[in-house]
C-alpha atoms as a PDB file:
ATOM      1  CA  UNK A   1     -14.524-132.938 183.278  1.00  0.00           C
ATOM      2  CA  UNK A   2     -13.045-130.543 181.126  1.00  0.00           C
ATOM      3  CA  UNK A   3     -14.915-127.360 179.225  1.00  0.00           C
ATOM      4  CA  UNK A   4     -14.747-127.272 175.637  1.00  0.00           C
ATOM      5  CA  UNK A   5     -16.668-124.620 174.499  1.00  0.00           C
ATOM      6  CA  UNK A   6     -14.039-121.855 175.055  1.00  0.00           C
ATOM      7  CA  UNK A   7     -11.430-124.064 173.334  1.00  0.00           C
ATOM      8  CA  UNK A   8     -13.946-124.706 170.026  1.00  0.00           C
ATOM      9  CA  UNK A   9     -14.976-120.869 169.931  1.00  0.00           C
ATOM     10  CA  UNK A  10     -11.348-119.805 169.631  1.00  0.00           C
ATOM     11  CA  UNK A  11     -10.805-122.441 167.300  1.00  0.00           C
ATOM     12  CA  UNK A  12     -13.712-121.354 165.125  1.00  0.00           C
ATOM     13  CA  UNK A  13     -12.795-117.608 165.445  1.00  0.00           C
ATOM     14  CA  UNK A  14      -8.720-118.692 164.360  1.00  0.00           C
ATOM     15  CA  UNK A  15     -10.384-120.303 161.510  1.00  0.00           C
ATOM     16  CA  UNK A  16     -12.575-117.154 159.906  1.00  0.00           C
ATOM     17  CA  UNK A  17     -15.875-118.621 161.308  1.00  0.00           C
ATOM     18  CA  UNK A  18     -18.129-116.256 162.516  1.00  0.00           C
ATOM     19  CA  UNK A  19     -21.298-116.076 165.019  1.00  0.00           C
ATOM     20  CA  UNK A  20     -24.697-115.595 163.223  1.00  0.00           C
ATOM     21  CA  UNK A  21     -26.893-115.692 166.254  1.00  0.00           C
ATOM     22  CA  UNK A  22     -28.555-116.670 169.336  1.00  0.00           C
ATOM     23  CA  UNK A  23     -30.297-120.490 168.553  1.00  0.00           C
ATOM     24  CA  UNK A  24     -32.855-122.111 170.594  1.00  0.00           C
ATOM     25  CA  UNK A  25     -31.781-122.653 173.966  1.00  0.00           C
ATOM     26  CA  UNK A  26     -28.357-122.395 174.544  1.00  0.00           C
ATOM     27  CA  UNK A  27     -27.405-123.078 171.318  1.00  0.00           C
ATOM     28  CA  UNK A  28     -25.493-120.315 168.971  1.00  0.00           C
ATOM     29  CA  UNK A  29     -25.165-120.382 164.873  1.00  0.00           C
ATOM     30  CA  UNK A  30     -21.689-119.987 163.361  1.00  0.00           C
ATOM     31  CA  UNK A  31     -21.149-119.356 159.948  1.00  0.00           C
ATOM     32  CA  UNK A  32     -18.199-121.720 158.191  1.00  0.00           C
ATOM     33  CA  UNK A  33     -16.326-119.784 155.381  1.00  0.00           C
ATOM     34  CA  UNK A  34     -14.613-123.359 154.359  1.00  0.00           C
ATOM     35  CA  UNK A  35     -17.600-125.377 154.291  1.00  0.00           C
ATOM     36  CA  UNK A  36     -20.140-122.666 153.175  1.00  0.00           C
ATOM     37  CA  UNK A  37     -22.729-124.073 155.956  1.00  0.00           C
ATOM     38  CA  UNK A  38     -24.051-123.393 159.261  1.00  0.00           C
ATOM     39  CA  UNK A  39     -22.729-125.142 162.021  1.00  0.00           C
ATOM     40  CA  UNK A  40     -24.856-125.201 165.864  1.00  0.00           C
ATOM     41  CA  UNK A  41     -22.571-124.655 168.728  1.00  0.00           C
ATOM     42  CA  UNK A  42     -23.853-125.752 172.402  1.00  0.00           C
ATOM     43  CA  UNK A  43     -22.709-123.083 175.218  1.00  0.00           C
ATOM     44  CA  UNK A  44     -21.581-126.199 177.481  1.00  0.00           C
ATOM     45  CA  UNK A  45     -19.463-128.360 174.994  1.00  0.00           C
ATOM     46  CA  UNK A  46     -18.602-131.047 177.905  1.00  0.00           C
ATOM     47  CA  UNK A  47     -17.748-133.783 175.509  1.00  0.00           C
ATOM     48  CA  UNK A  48     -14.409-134.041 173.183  1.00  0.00           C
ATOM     49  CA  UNK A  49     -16.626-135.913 170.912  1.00  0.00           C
ATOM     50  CA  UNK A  50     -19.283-133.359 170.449  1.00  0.00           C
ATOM     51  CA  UNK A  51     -16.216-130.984 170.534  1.00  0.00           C
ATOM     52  CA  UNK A  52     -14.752-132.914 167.357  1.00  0.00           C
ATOM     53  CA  UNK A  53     -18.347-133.200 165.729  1.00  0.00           C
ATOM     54  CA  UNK A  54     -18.433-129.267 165.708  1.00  0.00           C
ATOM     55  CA  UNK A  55     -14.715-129.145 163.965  1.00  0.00           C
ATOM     56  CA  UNK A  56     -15.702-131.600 161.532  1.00  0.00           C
ATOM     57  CA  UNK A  57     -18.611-129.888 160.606  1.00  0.00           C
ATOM     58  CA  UNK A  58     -17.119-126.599 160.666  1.00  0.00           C
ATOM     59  CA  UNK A  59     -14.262-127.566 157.600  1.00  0.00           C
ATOM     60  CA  UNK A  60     -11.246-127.564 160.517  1.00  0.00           C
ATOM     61  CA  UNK A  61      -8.808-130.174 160.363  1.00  0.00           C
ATOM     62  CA  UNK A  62      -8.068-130.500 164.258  1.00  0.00           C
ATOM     63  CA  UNK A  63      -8.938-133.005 167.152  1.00  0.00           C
ATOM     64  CA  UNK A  64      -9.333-133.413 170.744  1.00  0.00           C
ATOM     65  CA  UNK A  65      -7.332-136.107 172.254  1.00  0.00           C
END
């Protein structure tokens, strides 16, 4: 099963997101520039879908396939 959460951090970092802090759990806060929201990032992404859900909501046009 492959790790995504490396993958979408990089992606959100490339992008000019940035971390806001430490959520409940293991949950972090990013900050989108493009969207002007929040956006909740889990520390064990282990789904593409959830993976996608975070790029969606983060403003960033790209996929896992």
């Amino acid at each position: 099963m492959a790790e995504y959460e490396k993958r979408v951090r990089d992606l959100l970092k490339s992008h000019g997101c940035r971390f806001v802090r430490h959520g409940k759990g293991d949950h972090d806060i990013w900050y989108s520039p493009i969207t002007d929201r929040h956006v909740t990032v889990d520390s064990k992404i282990k789904s593409r879908f959830t993976a996608n859900a975070i790029l969606k909501q983060s403003g960033i046009d790209y996929r896992f396939q």
